[in-house]
PDB file of N, CA and C in Angstrom:
ATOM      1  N   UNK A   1       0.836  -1.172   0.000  1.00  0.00           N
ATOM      2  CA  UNK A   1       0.000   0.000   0.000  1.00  0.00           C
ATOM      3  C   UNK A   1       0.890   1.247   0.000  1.00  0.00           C
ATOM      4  N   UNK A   2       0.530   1.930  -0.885  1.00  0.00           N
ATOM      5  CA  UNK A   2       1.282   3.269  -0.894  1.00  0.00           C
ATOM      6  C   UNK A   2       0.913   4.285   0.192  1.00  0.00           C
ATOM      7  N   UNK A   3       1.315   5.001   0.430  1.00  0.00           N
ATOM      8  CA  UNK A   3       1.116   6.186   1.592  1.00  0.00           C
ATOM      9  C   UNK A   3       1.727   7.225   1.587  1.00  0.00           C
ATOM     10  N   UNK A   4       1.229   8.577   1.688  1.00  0.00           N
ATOM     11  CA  UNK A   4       1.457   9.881   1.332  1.00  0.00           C
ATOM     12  C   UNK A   4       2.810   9.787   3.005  1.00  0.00           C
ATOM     13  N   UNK A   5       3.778   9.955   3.025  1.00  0.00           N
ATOM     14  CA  UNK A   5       4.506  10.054   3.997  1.00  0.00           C
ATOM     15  C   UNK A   5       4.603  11.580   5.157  1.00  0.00           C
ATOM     16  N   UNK A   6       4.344  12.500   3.979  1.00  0.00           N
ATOM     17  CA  UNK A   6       4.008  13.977   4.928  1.00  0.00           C
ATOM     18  C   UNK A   6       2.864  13.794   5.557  1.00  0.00           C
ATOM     19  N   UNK A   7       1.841  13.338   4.899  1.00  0.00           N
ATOM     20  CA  UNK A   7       0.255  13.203   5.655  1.00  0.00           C
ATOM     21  C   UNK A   7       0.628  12.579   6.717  1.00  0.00           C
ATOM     22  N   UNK A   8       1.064  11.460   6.702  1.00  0.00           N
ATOM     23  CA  UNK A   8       0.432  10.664   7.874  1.00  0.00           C
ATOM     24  C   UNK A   8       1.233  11.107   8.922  1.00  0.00           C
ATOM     25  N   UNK A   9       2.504  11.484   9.152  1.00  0.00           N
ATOM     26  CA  UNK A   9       3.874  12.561   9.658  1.00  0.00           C
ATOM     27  C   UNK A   9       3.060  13.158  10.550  1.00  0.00           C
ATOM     28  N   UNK A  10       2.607  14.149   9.811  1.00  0.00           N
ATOM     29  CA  UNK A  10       1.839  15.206  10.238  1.00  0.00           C
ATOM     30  C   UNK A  10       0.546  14.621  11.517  1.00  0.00           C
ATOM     31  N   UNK A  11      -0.610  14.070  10.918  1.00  0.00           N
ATOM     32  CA  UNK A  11      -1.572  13.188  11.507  1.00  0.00           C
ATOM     33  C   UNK A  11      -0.958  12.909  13.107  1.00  0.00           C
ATOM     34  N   UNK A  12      -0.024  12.147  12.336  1.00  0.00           N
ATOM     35  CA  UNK A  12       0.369  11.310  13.938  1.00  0.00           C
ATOM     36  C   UNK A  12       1.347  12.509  14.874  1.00  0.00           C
ATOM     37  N   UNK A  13       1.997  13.084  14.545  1.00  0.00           N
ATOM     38  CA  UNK A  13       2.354  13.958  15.447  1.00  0.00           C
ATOM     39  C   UNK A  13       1.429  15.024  15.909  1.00  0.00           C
ATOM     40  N   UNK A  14       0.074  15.392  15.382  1.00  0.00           N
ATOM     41  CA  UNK A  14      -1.013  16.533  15.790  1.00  0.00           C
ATOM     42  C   UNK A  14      -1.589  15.274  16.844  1.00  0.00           C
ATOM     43  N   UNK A  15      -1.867  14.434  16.363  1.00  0.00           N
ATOM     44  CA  UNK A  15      -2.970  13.287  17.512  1.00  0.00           C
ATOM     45  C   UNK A  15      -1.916  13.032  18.971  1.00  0.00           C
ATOM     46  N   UNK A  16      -0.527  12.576  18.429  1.00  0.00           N
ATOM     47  CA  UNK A  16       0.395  12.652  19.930  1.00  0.00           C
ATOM     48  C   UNK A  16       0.423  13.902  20.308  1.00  0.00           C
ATOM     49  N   UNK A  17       0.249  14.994  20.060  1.00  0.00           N
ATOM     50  CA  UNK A  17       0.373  16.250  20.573  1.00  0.00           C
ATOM     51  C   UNK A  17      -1.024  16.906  21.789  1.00  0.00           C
ATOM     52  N   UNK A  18      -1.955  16.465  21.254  1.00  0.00           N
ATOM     53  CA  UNK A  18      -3.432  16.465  21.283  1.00  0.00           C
ATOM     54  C   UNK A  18      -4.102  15.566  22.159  1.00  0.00           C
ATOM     55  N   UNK A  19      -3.790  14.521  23.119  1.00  0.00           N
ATOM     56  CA  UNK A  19      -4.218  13.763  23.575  1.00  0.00           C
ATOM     57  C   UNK A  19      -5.218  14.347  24.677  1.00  0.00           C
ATOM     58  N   UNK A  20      -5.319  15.090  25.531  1.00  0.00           N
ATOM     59  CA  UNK A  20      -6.301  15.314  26.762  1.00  0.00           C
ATOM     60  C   UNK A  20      -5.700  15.576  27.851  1.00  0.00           C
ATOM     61  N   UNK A  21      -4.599  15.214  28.058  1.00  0.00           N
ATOM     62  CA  UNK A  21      -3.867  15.173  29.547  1.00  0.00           C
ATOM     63  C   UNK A  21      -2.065  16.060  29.089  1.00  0.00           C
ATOM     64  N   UNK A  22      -1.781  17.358  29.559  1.00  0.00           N
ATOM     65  CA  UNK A  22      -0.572  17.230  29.490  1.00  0.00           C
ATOM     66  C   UNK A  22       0.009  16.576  29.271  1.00  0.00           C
ATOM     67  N   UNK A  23       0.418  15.608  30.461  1.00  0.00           N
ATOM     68  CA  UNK A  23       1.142  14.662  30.851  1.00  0.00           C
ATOM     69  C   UNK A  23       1.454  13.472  29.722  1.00  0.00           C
ATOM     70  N   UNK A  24       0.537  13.100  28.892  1.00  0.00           N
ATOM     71  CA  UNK A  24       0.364  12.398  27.726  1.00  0.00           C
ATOM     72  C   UNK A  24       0.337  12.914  26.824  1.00  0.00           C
ATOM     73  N   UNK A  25       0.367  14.020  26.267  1.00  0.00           N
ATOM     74  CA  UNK A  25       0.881  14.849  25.045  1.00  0.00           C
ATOM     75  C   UNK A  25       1.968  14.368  25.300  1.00  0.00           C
ATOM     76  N   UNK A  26       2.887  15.227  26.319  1.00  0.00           N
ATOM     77  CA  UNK A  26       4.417  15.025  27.090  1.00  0.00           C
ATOM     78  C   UNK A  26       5.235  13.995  26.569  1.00  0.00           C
ATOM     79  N   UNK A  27       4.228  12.896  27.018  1.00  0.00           N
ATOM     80  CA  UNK A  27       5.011  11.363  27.054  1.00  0.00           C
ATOM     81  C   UNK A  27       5.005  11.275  25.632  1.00  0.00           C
ATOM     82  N   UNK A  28       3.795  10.658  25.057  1.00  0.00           N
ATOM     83  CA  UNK A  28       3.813  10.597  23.618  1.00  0.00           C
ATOM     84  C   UNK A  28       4.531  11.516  22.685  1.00  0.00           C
ATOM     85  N   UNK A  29       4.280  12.459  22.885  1.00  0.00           N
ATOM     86  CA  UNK A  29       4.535  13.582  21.340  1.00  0.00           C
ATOM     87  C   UNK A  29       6.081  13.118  21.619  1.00  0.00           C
ATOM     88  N   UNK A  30       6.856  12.985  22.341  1.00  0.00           N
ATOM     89  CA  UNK A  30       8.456  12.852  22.494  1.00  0.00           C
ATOM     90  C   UNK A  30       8.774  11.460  21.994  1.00  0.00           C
ATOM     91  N   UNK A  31       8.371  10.559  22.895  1.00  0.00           N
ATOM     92  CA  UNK A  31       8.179   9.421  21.905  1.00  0.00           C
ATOM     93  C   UNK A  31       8.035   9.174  20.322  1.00  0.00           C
ATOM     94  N   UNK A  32       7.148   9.650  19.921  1.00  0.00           N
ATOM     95  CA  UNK A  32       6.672   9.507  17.939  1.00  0.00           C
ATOM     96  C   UNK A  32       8.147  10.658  17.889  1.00  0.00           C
ATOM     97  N   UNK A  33       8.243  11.863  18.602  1.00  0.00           N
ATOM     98  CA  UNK A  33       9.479  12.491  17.983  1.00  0.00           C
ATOM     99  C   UNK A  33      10.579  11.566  17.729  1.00  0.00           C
ATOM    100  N   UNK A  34      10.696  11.105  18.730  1.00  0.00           N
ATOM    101  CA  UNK A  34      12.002  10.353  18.939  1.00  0.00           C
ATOM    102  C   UNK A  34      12.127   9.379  17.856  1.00  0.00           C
ATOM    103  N   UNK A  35      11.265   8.616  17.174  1.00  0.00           N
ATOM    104  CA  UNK A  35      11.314   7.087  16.772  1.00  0.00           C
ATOM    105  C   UNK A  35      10.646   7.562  14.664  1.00  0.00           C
ATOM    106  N   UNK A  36      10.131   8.578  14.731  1.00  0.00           N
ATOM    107  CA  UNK A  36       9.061   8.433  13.510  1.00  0.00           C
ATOM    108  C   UNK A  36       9.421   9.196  12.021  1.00  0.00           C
ATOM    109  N   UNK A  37      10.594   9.013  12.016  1.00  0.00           N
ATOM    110  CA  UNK A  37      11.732   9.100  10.687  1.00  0.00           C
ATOM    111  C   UNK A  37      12.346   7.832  11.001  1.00  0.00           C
ATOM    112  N   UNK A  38      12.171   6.966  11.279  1.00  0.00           N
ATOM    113  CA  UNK A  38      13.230   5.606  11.710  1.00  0.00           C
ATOM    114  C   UNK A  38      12.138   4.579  10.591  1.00  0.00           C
ATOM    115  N   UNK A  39      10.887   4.889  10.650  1.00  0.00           N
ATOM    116  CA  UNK A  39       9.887   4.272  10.634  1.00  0.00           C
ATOM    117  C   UNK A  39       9.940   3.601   8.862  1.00  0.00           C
ATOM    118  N   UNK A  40       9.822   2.773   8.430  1.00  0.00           N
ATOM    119  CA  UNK A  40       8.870   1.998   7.207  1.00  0.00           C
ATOM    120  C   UNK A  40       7.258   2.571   6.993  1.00  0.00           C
ATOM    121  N   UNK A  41       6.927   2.785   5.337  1.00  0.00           N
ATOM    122  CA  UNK A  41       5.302   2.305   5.245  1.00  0.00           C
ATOM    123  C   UNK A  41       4.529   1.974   6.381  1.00  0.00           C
ATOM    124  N   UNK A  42       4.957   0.620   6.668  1.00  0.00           N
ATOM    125  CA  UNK A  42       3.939  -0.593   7.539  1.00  0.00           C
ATOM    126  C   UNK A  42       3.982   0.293   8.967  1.00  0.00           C
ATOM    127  N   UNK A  43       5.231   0.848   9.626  1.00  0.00           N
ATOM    128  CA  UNK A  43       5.219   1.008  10.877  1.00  0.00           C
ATOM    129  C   UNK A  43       4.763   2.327  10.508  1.00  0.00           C
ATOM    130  N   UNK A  44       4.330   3.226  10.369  1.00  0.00           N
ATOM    131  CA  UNK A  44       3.882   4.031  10.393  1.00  0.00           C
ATOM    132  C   UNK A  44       2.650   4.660  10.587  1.00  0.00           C
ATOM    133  N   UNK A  45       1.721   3.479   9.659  1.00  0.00           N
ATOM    134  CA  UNK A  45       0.764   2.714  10.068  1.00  0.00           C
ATOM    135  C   UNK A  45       0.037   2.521  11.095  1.00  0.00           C
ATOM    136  N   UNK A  46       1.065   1.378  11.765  1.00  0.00           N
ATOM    137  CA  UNK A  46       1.180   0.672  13.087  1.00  0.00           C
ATOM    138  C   UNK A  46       0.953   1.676  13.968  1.00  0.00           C
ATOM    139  N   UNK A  47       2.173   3.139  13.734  1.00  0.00           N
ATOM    140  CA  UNK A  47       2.328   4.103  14.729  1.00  0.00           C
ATOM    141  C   UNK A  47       0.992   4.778  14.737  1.00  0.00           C
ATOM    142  N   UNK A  48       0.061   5.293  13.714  1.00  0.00           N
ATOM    143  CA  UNK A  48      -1.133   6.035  13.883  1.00  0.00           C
ATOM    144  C   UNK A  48      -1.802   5.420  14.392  1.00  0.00           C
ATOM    145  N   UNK A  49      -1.851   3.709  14.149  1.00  0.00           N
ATOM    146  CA  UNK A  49      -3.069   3.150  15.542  1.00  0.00           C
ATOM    147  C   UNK A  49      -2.465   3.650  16.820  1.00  0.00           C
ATOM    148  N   UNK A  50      -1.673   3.320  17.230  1.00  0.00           N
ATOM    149  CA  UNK A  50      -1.073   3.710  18.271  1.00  0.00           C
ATOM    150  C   UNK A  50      -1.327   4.973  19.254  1.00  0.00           C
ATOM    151  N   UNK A  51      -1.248   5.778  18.141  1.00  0.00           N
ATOM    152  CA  UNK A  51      -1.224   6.901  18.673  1.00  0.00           C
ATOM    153  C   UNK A  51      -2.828   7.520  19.012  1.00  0.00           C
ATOM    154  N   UNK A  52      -3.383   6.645  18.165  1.00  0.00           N
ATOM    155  CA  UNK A  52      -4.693   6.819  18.618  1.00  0.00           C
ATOM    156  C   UNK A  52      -5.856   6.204  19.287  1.00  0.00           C
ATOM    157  N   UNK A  53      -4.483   5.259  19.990  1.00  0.00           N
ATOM    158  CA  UNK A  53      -5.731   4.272  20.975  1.00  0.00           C
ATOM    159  C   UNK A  53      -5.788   5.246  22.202  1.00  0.00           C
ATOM    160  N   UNK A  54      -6.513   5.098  23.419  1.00  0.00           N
ATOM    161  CA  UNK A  54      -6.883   5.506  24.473  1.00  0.00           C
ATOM    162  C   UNK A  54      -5.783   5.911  25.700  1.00  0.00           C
ATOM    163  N   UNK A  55      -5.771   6.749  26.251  1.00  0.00           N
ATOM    164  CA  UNK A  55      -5.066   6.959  27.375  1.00  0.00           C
ATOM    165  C   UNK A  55      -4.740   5.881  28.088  1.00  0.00           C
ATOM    166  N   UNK A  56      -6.327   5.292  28.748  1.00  0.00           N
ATOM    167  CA  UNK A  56      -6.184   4.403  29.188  1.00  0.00           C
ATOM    168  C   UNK A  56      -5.447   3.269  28.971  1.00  0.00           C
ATOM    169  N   UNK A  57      -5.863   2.925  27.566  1.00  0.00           N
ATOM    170  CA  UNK A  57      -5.201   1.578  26.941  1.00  0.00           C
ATOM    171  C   UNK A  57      -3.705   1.644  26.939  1.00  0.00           C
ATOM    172  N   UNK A  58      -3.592   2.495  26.318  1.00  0.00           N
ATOM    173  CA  UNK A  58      -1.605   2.941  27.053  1.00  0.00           C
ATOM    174  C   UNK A  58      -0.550   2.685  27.701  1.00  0.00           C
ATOM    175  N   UNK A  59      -1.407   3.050  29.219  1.00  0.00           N
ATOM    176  CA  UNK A  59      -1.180   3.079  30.373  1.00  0.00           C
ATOM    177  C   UNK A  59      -1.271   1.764  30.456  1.00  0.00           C
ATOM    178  N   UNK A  60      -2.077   0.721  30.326  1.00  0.00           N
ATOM    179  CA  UNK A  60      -2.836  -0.724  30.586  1.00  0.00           C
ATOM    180  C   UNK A  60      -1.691  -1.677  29.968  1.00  0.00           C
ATOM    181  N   UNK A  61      -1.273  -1.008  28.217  1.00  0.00           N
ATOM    182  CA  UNK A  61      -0.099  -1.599  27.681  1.00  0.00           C
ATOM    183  C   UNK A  61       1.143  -1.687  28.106  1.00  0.00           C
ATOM    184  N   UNK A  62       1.136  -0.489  28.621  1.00  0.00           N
ATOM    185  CA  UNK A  62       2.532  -0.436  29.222  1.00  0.00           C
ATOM    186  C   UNK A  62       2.750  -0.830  30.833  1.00  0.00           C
ATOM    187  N   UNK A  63       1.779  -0.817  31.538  1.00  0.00           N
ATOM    188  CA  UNK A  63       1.716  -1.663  32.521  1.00  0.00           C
ATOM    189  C   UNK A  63       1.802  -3.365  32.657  1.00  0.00           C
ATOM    190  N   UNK A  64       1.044  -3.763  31.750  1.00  0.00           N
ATOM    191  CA  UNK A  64       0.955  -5.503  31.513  1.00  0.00           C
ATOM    192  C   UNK A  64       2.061  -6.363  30.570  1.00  0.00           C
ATOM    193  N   UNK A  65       2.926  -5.546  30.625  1.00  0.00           N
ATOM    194  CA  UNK A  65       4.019  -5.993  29.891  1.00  0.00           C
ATOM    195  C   UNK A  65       4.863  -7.174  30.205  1.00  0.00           C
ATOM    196  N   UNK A  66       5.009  -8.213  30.030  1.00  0.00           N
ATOM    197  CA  UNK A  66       6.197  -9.152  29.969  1.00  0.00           C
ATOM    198  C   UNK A  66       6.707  -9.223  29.147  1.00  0.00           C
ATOM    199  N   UNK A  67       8.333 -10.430  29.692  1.00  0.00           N
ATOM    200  CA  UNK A  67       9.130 -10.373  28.650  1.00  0.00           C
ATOM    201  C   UNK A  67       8.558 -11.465  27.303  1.00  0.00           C
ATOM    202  N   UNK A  68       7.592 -12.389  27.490  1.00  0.00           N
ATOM    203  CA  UNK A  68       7.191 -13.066  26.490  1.00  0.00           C
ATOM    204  C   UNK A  68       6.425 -12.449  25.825  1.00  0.00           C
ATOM    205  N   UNK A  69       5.570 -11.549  25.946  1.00  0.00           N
ATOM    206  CA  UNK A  69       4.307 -10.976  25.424  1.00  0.00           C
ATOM    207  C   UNK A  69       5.500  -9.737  24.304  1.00  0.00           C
ATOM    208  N   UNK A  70       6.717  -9.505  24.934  1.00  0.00           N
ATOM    209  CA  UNK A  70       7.553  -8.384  24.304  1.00  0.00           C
ATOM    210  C   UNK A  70       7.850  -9.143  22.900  1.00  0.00           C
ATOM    211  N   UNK A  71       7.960 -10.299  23.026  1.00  0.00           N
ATOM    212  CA  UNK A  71       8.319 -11.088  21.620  1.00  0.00           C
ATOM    213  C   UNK A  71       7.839 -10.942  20.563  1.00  0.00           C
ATOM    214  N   UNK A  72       6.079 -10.851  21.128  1.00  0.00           N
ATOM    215  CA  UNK A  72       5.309 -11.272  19.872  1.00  0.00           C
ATOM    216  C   UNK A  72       5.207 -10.056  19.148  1.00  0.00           C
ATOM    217  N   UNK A  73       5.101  -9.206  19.654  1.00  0.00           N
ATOM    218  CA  UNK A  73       4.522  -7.724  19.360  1.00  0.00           C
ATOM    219  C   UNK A  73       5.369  -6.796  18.474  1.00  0.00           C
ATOM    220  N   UNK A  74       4.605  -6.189  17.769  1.00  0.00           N
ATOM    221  CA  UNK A  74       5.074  -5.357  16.385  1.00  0.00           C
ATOM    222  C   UNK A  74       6.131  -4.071  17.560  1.00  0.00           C
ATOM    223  N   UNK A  75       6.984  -3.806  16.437  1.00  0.00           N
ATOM    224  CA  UNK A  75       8.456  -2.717  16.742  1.00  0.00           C
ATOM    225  C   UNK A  75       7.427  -1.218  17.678  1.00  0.00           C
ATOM    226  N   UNK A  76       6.770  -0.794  17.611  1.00  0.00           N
ATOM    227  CA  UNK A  76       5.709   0.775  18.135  1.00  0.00           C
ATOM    228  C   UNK A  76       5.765  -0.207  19.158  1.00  0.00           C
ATOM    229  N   UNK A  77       5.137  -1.249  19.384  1.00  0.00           N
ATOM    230  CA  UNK A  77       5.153  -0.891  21.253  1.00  0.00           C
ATOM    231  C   UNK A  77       6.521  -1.585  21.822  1.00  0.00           C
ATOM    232  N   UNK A  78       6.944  -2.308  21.617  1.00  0.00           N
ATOM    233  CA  UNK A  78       8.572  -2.513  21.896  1.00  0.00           C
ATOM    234  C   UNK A  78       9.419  -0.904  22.416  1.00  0.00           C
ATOM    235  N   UNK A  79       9.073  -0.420  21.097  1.00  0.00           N
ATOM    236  CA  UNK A  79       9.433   1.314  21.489  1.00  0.00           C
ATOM    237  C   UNK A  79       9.351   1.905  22.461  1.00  0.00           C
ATOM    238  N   UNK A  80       7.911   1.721  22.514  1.00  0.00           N
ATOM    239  CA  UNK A  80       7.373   2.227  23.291  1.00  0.00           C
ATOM    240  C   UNK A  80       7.813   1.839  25.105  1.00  0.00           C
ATOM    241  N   UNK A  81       7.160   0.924  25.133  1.00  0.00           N
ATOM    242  CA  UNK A  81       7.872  -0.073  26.267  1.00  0.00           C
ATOM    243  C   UNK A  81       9.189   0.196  26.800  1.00  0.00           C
ATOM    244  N   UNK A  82      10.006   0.374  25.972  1.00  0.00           N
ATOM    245  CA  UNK A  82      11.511   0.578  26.271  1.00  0.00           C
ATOM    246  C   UNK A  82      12.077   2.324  26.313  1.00  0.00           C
ATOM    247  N   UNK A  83      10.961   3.118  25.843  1.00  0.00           N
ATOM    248  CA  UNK A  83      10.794   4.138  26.185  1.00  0.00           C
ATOM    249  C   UNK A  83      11.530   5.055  27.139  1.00  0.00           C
ATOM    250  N   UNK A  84      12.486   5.833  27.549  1.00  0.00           N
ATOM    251  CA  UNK A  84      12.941   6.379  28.333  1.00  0.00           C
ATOM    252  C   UNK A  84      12.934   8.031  28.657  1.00  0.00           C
ATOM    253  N   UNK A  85      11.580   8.828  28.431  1.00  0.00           N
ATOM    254  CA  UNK A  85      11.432   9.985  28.598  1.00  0.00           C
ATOM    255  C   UNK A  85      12.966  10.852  29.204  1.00  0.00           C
ATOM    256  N   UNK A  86      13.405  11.932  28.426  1.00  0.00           N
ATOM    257  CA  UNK A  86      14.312  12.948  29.826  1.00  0.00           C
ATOM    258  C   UNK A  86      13.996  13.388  30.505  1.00  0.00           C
TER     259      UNK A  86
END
């Protein structure tokens, strides 16, 4: 699938920017900064679901984490997960 690469750029950094809570703009928008020129087509993708699931769900993901469950799972939440805000 082809994909306009500025669009979706854009998209996903206004939605991480935009979330509801400081604190989660904060976290996120630095995150997608950090990682979203690194990115492929597919993960990019990946990254706009991401970025547009729920606060909650997030928080829930990144809480319930093991190291087996780290295996299965696409490169955005690995990222994520391993994440180290300054």
């Amino acid at each position: 699938m082809k994909i306009n690469k500025d669009d979706i750029k854009k998209r996903i950094t206004y939605r991480a920017s935009y979330r509801g809570t400081k604190e989660m703009d904060v976290l996120i928008s630095s995150f997608v900064n950090s990682i979203i020129n690194e990115l492929n087509d597919d993960q990019l993708i990946e990254l706009e679901k991401f970025v547009n699931m729920s606060d909650e769900d997030l928080i829930k993901l990144n809480k319930n984490f093991s190291n087996e469950k780290l295996q299965k799972i696409n490169k955005i939440y690995k990222e994520f997960y391993n994440y180290k805000p300054l």
